[in-house]
PDB file of N, CA and C in Angstrom:
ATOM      1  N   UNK A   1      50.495  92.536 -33.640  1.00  0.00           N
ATOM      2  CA  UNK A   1      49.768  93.531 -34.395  1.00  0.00           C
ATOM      3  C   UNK A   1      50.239  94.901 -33.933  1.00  0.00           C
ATOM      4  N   UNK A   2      50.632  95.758 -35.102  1.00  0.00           N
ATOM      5  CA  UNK A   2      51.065  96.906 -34.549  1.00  0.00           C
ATOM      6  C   UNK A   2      49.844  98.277 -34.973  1.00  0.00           C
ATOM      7  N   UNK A   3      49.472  98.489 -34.028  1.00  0.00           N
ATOM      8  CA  UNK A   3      48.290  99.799 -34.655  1.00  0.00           C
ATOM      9  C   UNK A   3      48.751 101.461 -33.774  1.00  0.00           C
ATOM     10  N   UNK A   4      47.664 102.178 -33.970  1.00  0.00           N
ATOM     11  CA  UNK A   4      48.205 103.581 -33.481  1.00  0.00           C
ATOM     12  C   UNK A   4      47.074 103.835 -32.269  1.00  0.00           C
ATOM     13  N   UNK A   5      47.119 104.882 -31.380  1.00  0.00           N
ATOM     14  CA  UNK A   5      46.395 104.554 -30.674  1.00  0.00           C
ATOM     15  C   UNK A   5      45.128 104.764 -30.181  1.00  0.00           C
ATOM     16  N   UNK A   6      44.522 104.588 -31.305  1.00  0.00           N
ATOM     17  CA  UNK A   6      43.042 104.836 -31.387  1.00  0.00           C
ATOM     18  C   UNK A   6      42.445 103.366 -31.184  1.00  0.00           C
ATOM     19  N   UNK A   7      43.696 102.052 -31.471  1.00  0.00           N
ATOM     20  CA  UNK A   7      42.962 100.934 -30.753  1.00  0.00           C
ATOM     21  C   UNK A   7      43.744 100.337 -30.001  1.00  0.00           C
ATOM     22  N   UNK A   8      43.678 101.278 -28.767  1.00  0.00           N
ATOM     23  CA  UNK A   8      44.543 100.982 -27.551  1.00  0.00           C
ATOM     24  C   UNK A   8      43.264 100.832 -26.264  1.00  0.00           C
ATOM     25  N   UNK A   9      41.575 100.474 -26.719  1.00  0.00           N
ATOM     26  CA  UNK A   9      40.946  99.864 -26.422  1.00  0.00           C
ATOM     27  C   UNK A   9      41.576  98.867 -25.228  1.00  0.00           C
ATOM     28  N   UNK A  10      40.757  98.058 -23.585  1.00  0.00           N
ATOM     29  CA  UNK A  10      40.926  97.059 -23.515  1.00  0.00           C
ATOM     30  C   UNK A  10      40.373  95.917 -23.900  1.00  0.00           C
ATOM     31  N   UNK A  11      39.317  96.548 -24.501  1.00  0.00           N
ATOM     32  CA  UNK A  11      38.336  95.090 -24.998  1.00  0.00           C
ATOM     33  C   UNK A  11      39.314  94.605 -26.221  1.00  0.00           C
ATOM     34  N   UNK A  12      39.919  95.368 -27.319  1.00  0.00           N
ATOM     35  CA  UNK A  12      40.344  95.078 -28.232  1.00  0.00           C
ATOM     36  C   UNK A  12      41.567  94.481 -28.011  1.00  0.00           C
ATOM     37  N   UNK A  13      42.623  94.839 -27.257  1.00  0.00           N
ATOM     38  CA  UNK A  13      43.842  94.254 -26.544  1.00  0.00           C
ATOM     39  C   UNK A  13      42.771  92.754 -26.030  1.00  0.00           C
ATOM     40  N   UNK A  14      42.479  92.882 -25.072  1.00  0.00           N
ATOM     41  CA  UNK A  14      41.953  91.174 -24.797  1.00  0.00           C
ATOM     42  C   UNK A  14      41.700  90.312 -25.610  1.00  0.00           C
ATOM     43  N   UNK A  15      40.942  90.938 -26.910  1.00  0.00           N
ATOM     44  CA  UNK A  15      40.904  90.023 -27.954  1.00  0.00           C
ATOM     45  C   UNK A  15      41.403  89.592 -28.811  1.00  0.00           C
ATOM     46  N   UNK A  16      42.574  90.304 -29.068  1.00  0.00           N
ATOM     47  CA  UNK A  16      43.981  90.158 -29.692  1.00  0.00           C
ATOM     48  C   UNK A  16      44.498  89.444 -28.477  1.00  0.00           C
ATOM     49  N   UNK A  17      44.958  89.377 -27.739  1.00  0.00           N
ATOM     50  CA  UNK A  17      45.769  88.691 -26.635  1.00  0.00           C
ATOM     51  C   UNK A  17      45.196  87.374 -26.528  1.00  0.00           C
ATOM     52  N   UNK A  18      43.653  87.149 -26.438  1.00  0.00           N
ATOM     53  CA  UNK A  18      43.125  86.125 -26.317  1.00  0.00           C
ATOM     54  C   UNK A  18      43.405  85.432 -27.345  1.00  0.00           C
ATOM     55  N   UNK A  19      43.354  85.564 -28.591  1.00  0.00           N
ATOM     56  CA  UNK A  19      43.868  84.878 -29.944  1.00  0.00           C
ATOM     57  C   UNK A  19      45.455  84.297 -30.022  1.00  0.00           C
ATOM     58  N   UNK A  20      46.037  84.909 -29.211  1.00  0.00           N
ATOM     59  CA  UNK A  20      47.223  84.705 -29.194  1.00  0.00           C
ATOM     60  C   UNK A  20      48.614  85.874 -30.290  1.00  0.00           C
ATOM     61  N   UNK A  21      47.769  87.035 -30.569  1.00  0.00           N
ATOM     62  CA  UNK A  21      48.605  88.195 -31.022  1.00  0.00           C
ATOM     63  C   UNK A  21      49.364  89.224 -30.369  1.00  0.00           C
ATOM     64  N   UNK A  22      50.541  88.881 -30.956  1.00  0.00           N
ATOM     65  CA  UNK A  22      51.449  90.072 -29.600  1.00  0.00           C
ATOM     66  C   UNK A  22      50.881  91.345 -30.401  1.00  0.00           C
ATOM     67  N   UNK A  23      50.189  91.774 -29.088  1.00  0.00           N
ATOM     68  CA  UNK A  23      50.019  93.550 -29.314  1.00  0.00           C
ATOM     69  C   UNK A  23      50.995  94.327 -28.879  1.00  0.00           C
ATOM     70  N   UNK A  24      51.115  95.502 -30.066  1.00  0.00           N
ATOM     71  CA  UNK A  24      52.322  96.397 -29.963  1.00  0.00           C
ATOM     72  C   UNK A  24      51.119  98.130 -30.265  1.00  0.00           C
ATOM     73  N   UNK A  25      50.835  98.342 -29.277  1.00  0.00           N
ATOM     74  CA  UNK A  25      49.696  99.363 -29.222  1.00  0.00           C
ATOM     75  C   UNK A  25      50.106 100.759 -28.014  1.00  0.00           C
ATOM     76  N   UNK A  26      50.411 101.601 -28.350  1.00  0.00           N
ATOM     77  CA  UNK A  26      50.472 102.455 -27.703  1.00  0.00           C
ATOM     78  C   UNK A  26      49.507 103.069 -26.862  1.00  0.00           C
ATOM     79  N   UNK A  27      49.299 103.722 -25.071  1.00  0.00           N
ATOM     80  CA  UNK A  27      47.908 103.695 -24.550  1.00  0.00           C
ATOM     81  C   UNK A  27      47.881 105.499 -24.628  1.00  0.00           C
ATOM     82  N   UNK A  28      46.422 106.168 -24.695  1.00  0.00           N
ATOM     83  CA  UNK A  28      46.231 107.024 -24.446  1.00  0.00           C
ATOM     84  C   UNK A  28      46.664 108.065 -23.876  1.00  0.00           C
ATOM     85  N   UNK A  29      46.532 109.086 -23.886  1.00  0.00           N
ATOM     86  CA  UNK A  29      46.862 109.935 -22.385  1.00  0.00           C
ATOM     87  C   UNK A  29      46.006 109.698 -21.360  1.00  0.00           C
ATOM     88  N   UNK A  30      44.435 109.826 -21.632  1.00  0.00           N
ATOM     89  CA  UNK A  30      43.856 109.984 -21.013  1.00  0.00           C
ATOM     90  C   UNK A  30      43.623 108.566 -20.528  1.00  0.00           C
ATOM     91  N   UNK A  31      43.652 107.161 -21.067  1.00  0.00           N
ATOM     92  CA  UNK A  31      43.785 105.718 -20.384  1.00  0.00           C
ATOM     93  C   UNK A  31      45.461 106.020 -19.175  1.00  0.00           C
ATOM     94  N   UNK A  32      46.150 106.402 -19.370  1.00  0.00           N
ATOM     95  CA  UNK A  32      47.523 106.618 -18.869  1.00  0.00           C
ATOM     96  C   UNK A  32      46.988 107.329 -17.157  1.00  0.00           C
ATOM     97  N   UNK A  33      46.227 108.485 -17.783  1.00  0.00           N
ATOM     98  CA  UNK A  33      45.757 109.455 -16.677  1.00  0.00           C
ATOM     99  C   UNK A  33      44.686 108.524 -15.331  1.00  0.00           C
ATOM    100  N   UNK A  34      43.885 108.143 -16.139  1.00  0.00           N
ATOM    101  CA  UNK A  34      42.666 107.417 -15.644  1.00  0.00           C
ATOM    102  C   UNK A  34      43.222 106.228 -14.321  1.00  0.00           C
ATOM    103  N   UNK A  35      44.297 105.353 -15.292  1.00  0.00           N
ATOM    104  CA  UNK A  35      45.048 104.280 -14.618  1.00  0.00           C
ATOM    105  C   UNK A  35      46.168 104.825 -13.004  1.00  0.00           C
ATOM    106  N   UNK A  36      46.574 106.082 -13.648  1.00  0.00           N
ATOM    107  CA  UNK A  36      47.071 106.822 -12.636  1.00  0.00           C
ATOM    108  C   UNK A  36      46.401 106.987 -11.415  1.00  0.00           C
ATOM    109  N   UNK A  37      45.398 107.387 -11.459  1.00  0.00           N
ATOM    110  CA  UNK A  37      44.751 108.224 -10.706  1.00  0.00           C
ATOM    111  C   UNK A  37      43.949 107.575  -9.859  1.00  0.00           C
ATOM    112  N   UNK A  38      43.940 105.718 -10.223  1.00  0.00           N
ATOM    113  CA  UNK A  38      43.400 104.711  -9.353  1.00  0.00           C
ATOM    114  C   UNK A  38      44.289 104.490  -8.465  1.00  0.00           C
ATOM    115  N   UNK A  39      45.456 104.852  -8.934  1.00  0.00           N
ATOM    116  CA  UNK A  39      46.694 104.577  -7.730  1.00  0.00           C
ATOM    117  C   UNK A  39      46.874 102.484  -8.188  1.00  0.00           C
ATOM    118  N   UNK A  40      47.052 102.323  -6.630  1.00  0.00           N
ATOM    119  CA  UNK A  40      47.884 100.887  -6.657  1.00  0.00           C
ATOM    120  C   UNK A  40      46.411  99.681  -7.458  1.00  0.00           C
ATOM    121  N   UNK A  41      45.283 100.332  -7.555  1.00  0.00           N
ATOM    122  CA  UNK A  41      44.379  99.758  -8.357  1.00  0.00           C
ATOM    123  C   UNK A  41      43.879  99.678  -9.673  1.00  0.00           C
ATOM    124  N   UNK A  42      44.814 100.472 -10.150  1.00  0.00           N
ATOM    125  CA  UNK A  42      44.685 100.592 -11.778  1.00  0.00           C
ATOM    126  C   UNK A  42      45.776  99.637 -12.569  1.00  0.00           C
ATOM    127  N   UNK A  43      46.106  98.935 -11.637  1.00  0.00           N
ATOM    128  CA  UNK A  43      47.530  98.356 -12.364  1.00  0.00           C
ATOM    129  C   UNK A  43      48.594  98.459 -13.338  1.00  0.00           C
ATOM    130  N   UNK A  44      49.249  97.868 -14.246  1.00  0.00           N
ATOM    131  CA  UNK A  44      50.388  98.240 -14.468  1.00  0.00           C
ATOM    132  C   UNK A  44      50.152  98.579 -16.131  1.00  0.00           C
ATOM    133  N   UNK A  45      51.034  99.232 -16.963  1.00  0.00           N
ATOM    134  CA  UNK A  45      50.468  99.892 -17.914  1.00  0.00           C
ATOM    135  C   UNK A  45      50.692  98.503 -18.819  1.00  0.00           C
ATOM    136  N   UNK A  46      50.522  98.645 -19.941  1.00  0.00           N
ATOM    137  CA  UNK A  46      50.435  97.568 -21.448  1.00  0.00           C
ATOM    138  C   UNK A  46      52.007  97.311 -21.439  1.00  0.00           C
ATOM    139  N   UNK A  47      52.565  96.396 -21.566  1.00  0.00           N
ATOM    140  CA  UNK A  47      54.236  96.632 -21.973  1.00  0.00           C
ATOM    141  C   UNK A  47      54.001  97.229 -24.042  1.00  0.00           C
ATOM    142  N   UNK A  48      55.145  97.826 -24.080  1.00  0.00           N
ATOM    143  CA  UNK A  48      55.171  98.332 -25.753  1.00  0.00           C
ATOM    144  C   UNK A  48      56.516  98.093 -26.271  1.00  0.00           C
ATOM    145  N   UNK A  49      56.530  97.276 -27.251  1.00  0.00           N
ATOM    146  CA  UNK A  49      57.990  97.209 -28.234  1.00  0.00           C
ATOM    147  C   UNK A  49      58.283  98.485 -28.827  1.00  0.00           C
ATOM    148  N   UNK A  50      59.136  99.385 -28.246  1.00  0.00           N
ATOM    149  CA  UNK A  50      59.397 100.327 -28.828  1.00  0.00           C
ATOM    150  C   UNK A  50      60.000  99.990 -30.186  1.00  0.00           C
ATOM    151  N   UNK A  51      60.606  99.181 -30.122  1.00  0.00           N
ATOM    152  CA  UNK A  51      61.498  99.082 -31.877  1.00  0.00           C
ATOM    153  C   UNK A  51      60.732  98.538 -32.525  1.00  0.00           C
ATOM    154  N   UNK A  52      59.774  97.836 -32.255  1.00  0.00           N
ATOM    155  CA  UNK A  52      58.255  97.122 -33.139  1.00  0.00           C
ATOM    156  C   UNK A  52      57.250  98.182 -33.833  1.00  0.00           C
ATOM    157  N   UNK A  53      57.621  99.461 -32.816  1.00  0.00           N
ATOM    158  CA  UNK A  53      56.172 100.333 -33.027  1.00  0.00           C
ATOM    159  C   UNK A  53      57.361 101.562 -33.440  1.00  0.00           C
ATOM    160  N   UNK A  54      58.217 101.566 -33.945  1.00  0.00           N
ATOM    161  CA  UNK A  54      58.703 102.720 -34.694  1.00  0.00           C
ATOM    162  C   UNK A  54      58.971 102.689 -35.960  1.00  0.00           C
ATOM    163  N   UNK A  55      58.643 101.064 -36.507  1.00  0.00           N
ATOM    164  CA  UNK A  55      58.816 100.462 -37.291  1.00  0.00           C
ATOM    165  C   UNK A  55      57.297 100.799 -38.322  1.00  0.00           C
ATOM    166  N   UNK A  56      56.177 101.255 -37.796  1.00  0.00           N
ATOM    167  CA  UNK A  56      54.446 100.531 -37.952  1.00  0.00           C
ATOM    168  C   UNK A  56      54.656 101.997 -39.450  1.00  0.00           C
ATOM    169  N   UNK A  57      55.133 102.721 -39.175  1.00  0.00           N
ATOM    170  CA  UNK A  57      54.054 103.566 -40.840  1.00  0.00           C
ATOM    171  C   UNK A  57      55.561 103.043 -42.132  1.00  0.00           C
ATOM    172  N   UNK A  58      56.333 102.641 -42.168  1.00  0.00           N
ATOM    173  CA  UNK A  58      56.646 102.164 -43.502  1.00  0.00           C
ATOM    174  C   UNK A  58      55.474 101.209 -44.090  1.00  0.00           C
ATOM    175  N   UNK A  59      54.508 100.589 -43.602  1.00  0.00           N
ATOM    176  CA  UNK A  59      53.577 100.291 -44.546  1.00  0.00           C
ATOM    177  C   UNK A  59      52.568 101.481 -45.329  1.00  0.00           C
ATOM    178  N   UNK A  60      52.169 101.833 -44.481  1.00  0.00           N
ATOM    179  CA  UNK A  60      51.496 102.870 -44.783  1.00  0.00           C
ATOM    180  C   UNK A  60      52.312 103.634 -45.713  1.00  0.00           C
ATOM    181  N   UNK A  61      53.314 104.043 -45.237  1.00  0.00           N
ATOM    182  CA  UNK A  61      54.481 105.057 -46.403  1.00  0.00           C
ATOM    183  C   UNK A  61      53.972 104.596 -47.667  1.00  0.00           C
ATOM    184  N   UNK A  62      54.408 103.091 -47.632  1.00  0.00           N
ATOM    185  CA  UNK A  62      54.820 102.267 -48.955  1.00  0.00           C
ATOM    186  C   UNK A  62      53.129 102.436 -49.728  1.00  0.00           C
ATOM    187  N   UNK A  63      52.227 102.250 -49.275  1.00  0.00           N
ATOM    188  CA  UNK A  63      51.171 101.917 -49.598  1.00  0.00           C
ATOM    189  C   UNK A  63      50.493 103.367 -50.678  1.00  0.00           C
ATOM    190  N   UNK A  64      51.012 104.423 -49.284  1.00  0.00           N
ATOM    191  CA  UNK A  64      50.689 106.061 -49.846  1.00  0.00           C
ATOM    192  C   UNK A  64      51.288 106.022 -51.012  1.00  0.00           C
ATOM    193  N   UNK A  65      52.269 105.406 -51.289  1.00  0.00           N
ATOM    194  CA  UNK A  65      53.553 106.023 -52.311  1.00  0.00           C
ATOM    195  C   UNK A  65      53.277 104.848 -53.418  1.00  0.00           C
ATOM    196  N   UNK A  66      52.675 104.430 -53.663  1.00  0.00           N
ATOM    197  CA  UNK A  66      51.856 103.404 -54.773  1.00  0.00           C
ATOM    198  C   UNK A  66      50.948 103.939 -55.137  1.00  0.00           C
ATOM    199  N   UNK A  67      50.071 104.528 -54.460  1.00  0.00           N
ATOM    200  CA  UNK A  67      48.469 104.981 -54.785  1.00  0.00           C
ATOM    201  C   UNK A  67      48.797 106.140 -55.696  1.00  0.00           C
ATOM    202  N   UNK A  68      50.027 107.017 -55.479  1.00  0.00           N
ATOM    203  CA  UNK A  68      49.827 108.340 -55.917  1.00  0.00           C
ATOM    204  C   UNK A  68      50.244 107.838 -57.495  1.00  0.00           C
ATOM    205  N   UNK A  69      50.139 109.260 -58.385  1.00  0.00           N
ATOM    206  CA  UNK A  69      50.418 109.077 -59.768  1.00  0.00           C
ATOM    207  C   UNK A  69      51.589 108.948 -60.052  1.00  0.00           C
ATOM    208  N   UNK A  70      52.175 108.194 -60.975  1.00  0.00           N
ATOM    209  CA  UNK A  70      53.790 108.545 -61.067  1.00  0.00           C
ATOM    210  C   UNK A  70      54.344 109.828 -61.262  1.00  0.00           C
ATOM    211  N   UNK A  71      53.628 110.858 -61.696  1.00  0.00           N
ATOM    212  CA  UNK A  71      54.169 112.028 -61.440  1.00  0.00           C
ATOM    213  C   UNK A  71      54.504 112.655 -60.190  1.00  0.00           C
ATOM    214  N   UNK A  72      53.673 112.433 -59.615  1.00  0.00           N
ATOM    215  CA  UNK A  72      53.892 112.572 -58.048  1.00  0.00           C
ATOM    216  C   UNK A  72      54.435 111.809 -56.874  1.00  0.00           C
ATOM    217  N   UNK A  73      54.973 111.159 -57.498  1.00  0.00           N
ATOM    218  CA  UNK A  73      55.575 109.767 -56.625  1.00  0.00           C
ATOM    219  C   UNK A  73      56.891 110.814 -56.392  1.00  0.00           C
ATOM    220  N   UNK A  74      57.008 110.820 -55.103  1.00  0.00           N
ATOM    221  CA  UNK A  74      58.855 110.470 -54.755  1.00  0.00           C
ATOM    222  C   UNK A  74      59.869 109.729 -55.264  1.00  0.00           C
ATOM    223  N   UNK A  75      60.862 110.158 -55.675  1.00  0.00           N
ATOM    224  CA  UNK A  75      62.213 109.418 -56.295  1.00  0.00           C
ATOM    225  C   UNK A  75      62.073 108.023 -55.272  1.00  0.00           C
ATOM    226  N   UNK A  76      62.586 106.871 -55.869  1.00  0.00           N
ATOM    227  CA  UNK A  76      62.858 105.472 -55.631  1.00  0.00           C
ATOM    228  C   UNK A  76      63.862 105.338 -54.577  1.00  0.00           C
ATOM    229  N   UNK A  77      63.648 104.893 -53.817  1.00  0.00           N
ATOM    230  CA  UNK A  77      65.127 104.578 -52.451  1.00  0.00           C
ATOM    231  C   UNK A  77      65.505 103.848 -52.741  1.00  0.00           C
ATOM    232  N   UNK A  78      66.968 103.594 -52.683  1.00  0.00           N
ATOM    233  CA  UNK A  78      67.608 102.825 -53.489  1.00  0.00           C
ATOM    234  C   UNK A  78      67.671 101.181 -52.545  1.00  0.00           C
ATOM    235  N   UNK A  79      68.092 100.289 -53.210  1.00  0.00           N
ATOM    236  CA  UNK A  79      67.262  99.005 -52.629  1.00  0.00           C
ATOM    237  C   UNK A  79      68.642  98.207 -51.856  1.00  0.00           C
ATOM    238  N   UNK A  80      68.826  97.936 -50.196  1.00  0.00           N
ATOM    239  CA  UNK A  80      69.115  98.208 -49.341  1.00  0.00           C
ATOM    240  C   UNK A  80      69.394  96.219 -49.372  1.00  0.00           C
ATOM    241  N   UNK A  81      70.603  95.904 -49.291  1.00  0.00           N
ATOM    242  CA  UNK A  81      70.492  94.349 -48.516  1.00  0.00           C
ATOM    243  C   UNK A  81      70.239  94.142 -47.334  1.00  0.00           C
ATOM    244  N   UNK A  82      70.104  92.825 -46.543  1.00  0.00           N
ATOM    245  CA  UNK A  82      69.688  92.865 -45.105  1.00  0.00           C
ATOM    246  C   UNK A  82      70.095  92.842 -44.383  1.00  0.00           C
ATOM    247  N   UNK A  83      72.053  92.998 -44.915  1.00  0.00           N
ATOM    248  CA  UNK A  83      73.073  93.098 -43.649  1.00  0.00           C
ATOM    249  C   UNK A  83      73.422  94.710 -44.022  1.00  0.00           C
ATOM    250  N   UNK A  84      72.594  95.656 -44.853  1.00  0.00           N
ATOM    251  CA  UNK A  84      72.868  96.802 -44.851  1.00  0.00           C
ATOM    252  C   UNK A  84      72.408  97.816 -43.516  1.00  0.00           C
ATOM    253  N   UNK A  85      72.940  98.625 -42.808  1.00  0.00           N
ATOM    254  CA  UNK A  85      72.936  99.896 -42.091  1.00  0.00           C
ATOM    255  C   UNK A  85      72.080 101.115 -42.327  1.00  0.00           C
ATOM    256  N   UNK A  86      71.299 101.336 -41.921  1.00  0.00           N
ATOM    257  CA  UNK A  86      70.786 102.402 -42.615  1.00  0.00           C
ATOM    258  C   UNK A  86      72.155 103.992 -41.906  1.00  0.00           C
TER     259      UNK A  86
END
């Protein structure tokens, strides 16, 4: 599951993890700060798929860019095979 990080929660990570969902969740500053500042007792941060989570708003893009009117839609990107390069 890839989200932004407003549910970078640990209750919510546990319960995704507990289900068996790889979380791809970016942590706070202030969870970052907090964990810091316990020293060797705050343990180690979330691991994050960077190439998983740079990937997360083309849905959203796609989704924005449907809703609007066709007048206002952005020109069409042209349609890309899967051994294509961007």
């Amino acid at each position: 599951m890839i989200a932004d990080k407003a549910y970078s929660a640990c209750v919510i990570r546990r319960a995704l993890h507990a289900r068996g969902i790889k979380v791809v969740i970016p942590e706070k500053s202030d969870q970052i700060a907090a964990r810091k500042k316990r020293g060797r007792r705050g343990g180690r941060s979330p691991a994050l798929d960077t190439t998983a989570y740079t990937g997360r708003n083309v849905v959203g893009t796609l989704q924005a860019r449907h809703h609007l009117p066709r007048r206002h839609r952005p020109p069409r990107l042209p349609r890309m095979d899967i051994g294509d390069t961007l």
